[in-house]
C-alpha atoms as a PDB file:
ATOM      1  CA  UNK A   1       0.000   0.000   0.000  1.00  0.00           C
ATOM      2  CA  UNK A   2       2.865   2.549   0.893  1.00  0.00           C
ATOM      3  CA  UNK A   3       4.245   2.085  -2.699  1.00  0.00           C
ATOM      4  CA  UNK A   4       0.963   3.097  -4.217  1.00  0.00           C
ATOM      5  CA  UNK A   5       0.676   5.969  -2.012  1.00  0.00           C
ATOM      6  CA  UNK A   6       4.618   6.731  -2.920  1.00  0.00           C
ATOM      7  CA  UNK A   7       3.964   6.857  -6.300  1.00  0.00           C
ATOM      8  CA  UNK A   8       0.739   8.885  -6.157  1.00  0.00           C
ATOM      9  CA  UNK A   9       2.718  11.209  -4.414  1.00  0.00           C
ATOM     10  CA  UNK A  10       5.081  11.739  -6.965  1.00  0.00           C
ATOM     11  CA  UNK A  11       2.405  11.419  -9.427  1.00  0.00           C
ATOM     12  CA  UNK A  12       1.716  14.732  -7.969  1.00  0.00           C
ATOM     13  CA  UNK A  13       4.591  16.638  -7.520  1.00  0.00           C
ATOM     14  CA  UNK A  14       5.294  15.410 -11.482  1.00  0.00           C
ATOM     15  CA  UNK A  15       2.152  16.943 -12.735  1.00  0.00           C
ATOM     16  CA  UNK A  16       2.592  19.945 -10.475  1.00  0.00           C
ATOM     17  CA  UNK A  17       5.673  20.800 -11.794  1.00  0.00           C
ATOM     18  CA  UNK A  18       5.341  19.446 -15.333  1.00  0.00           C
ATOM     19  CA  UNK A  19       2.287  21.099 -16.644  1.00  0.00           C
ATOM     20  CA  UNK A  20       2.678  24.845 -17.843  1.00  0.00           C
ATOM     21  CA  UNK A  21       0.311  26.401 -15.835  1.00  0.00           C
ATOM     22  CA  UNK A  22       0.172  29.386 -17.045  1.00  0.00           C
ATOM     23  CA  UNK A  23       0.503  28.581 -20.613  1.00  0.00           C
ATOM     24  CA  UNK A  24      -3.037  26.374 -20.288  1.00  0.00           C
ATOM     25  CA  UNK A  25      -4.437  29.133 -18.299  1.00  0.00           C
ATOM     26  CA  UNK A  26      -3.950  31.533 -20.878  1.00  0.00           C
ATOM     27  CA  UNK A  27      -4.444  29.891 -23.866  1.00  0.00           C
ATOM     28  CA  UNK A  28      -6.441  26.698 -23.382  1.00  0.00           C
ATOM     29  CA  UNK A  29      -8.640  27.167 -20.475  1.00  0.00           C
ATOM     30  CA  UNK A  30     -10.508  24.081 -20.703  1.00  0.00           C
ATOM     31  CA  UNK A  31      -7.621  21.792 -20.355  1.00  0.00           C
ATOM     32  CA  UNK A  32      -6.255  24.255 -17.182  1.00  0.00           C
ATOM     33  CA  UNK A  33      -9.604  23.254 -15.866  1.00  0.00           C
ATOM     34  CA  UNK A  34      -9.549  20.058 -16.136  1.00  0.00           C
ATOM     35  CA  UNK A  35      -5.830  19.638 -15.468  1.00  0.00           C
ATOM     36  CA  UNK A  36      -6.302  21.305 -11.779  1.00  0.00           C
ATOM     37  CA  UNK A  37      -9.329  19.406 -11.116  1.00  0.00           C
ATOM     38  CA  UNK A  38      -7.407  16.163 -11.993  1.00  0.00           C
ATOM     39  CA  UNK A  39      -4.835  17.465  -9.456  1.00  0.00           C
ATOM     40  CA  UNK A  40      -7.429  18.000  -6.909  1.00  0.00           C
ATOM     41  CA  UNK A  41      -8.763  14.273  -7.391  1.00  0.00           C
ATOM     42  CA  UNK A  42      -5.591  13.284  -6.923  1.00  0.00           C
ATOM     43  CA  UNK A  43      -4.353  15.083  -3.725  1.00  0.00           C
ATOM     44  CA  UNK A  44      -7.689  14.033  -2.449  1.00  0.00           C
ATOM     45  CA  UNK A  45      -7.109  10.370  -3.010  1.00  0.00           C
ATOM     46  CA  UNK A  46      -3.458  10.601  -1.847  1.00  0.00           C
ATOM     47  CA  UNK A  47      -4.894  12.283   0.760  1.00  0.00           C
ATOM     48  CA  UNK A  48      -7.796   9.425   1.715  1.00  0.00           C
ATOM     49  CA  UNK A  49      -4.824   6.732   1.253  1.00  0.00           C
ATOM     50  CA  UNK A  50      -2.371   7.940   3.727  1.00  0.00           C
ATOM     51  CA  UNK A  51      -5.116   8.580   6.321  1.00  0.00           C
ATOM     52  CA  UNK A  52      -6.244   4.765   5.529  1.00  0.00           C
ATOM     53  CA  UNK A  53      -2.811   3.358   5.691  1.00  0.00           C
ATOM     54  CA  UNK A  54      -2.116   4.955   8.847  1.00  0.00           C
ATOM     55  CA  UNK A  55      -5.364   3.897  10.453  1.00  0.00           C
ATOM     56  CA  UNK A  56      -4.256   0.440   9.579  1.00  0.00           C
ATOM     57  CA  UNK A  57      -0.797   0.520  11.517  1.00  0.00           C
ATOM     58  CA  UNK A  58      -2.338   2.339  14.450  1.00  0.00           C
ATOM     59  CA  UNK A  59      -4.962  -0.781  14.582  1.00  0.00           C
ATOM     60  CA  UNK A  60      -2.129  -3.374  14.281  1.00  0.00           C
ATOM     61  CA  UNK A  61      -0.085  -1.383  16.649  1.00  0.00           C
ATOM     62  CA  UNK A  62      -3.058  -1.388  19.202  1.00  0.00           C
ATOM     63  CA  UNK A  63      -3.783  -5.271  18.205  1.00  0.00           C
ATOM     64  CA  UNK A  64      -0.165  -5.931  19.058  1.00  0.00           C
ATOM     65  CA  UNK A  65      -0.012  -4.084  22.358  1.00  0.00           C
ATOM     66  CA  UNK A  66      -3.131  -5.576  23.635  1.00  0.00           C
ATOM     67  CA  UNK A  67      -1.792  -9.422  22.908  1.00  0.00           C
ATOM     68  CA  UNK A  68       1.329  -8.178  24.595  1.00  0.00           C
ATOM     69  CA  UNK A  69      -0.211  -7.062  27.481  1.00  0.00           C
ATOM     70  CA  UNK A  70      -2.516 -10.432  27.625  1.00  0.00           C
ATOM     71  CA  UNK A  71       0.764 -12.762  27.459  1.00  0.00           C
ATOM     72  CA  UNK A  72       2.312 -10.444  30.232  1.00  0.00           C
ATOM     73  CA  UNK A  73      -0.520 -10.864  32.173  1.00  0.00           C
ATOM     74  CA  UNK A  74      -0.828 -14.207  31.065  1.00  0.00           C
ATOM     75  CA  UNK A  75       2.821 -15.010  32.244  1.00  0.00           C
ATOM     76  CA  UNK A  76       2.875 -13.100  35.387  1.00  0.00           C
ATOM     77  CA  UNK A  77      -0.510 -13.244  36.847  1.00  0.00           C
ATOM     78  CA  UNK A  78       0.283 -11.228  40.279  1.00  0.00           C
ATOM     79  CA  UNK A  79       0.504  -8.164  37.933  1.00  0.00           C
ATOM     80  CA  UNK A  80      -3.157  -8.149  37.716  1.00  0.00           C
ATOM     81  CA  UNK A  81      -4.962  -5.711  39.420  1.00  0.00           C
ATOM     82  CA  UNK A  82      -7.487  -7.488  41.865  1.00  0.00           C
ATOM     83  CA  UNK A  83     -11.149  -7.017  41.527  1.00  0.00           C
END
């Protein structure tokens, strides 16, 4: 998933610095159009893939830290707070 997000990225930066801006602005205002809305699409996705790739660690992060804490429980049982 990071790669696909990596390349988006520079997917990105590529068109941002590629395209003549200006040039399409001024002469072919159509295409300007739909060249920034393409960019907007874009960041937007980027933007929905990082957020979705970093919920996913976070889970497997708190997924990981609660089977830790079972097996530590699990091993040392006096840990545990009494009820």
């Amino acid at each position: 998933m990071q790669t696909a997000i990596d390349n988006l990225g520079e997917s990105i930066a590529k068109t941002k610095t590629e395209v003549d801006w200006e040039y399409l602005r001024d002469n072919d205002p159509s295409e300007f159009l739909k060249q920034k809305e393409l960019l907007a699409e874009n960041e937007s996705n980027l933007k929905e893939a990082t957020e979705a790739a970093q919920k996913l660690q976070e889970d497997a992060l708190a997924s990981t830290v609660q089977s830790e804490q079972a097996l530590l429980l699990e091993t040392n049982p006096d840990w545990q707070d009494p009820v």
